[in-house]
PDB file of N, CA and C in Angstrom:
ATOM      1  N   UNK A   1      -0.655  17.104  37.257  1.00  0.00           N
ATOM      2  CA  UNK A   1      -0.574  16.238  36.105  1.00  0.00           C
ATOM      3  C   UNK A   1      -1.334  16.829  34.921  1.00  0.00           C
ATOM      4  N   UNK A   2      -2.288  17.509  35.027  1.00  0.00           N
ATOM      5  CA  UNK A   2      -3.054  18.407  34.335  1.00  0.00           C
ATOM      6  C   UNK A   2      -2.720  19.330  33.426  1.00  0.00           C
ATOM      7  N   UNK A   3      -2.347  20.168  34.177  1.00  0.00           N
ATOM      8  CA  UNK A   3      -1.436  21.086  33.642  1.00  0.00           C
ATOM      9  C   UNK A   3      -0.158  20.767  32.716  1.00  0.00           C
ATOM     10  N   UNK A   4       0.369  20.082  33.194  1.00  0.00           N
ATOM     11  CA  UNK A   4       1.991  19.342  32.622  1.00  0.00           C
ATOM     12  C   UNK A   4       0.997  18.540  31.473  1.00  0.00           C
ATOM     13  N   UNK A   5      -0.122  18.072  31.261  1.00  0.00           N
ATOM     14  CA  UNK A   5      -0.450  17.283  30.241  1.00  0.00           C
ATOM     15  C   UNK A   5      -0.616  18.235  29.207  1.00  0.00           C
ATOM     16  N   UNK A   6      -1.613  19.259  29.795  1.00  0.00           N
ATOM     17  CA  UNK A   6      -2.120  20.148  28.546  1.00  0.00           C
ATOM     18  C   UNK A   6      -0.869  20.866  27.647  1.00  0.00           C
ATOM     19  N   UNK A   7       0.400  20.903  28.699  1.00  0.00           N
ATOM     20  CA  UNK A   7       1.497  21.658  27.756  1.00  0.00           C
ATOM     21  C   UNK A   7       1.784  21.057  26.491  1.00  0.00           C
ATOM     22  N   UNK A   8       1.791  19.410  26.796  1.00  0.00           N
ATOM     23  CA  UNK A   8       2.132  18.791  25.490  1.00  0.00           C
ATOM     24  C   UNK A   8       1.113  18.053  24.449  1.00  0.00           C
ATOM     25  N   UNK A   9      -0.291  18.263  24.981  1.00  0.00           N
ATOM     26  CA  UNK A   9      -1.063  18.092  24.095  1.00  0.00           C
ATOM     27  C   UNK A   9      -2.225  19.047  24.304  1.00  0.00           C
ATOM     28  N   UNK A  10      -2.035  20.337  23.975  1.00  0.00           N
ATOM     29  CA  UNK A  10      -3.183  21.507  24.036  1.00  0.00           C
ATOM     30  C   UNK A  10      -4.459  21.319  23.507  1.00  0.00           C
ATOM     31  N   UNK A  11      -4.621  20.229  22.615  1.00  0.00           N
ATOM     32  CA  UNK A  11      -5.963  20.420  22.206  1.00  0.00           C
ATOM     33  C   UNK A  11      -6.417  18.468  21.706  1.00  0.00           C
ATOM     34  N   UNK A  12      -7.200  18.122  21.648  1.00  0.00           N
ATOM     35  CA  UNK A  12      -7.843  16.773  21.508  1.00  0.00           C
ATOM     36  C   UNK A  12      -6.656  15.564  22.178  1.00  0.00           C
ATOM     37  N   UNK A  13      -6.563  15.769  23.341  1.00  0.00           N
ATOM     38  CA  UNK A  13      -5.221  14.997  23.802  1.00  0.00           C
ATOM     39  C   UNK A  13      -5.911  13.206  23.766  1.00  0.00           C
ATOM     40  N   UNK A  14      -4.986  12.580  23.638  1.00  0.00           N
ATOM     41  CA  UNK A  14      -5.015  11.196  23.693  1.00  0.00           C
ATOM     42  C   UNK A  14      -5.634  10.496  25.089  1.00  0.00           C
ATOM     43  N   UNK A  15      -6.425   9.517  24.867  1.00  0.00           N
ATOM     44  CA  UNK A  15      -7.213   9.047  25.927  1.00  0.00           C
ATOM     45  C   UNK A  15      -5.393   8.732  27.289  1.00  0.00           C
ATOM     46  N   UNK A  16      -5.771   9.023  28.337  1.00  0.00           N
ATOM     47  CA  UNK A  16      -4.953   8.278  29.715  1.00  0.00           C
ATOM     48  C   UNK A  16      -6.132   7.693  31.038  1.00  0.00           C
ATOM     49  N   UNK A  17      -4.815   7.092  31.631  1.00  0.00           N
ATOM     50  CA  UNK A  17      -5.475   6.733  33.267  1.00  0.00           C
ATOM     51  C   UNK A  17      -4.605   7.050  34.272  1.00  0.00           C
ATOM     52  N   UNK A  18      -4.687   6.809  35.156  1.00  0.00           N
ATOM     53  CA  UNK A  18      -3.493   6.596  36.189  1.00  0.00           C
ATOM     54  C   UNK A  18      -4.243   6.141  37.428  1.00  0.00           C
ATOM     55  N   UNK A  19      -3.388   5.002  37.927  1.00  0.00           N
ATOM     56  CA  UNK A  19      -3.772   3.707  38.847  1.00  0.00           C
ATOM     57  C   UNK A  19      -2.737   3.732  40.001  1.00  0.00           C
ATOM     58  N   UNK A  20      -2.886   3.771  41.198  1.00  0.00           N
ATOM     59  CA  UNK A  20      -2.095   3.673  42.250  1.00  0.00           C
ATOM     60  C   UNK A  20      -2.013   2.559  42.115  1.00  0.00           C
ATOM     61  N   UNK A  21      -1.147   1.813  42.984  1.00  0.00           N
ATOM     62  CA  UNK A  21      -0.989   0.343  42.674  1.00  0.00           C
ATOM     63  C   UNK A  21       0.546  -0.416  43.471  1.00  0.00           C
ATOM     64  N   UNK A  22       0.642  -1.094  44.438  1.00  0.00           N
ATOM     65  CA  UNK A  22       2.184  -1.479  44.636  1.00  0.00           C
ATOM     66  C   UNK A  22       2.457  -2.295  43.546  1.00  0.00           C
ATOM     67  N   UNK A  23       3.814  -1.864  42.904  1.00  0.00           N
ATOM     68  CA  UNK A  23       4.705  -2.680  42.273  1.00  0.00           C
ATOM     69  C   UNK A  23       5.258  -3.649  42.735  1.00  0.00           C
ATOM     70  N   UNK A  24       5.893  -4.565  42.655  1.00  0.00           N
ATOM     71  CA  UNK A  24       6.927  -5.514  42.530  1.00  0.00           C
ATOM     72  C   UNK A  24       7.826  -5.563  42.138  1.00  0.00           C
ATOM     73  N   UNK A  25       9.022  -5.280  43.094  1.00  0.00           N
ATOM     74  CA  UNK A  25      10.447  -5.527  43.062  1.00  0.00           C
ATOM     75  C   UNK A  25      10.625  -4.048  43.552  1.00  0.00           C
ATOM     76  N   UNK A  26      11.490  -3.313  42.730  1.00  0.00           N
ATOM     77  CA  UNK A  26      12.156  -1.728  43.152  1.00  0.00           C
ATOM     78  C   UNK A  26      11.721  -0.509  41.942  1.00  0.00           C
ATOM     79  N   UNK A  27      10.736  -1.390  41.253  1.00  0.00           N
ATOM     80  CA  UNK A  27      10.019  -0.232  39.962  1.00  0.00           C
ATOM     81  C   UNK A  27       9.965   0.590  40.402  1.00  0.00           C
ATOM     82  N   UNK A  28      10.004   2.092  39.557  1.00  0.00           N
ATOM     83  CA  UNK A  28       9.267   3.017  40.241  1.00  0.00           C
ATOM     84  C   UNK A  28       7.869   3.523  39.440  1.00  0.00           C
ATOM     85  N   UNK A  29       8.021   3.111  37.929  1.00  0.00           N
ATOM     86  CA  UNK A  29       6.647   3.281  37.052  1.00  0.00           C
ATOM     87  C   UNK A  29       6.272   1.700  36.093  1.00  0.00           C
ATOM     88  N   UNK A  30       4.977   1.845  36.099  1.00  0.00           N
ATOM     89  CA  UNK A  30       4.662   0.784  35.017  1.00  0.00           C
ATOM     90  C   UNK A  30       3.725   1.593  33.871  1.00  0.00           C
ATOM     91  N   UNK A  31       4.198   1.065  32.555  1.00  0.00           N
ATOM     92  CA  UNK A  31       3.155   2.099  31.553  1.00  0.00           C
ATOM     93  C   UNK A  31       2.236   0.670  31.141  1.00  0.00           C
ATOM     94  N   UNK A  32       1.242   1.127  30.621  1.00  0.00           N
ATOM     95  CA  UNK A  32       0.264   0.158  29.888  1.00  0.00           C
ATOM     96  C   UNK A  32      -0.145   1.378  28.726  1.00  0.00           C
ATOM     97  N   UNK A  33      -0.114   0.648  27.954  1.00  0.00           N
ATOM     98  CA  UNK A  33      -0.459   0.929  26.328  1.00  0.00           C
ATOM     99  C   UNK A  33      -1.738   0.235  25.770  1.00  0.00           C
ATOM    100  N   UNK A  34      -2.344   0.829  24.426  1.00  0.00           N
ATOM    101  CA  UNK A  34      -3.052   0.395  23.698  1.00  0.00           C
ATOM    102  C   UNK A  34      -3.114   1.288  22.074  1.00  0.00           C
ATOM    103  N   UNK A  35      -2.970  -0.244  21.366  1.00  0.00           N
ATOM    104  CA  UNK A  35      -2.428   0.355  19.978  1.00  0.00           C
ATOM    105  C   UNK A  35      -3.939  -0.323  19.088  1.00  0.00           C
ATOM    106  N   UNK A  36      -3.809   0.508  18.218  1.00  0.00           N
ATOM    107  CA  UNK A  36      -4.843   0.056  17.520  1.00  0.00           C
ATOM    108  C   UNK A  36      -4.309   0.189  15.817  1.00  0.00           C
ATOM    109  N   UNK A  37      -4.611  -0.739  15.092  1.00  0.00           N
ATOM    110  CA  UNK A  37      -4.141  -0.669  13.484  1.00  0.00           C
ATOM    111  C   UNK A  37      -5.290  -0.458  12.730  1.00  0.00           C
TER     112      UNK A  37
END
């Protein structure tokens, strides 16, 4: 995931997380966001 991140943001990349977690129903991803104005 590392690697594949740095390709598209090489330098001051944007805060992430990533959470294991069972879904509900047949999802296969959930995103969570945060926007700021």
């Amino acid at each position: 995931m590392n690697e594949v991140y740095k390709e598209y943001f090489p330098t001051d990349p944007p805060a992430r997380r990533a959470v294991q977690a069972r879904l509900i129903e047949d999802y296969k991803i959930e995103i969570d966001c945060v926007a700021l104005e």
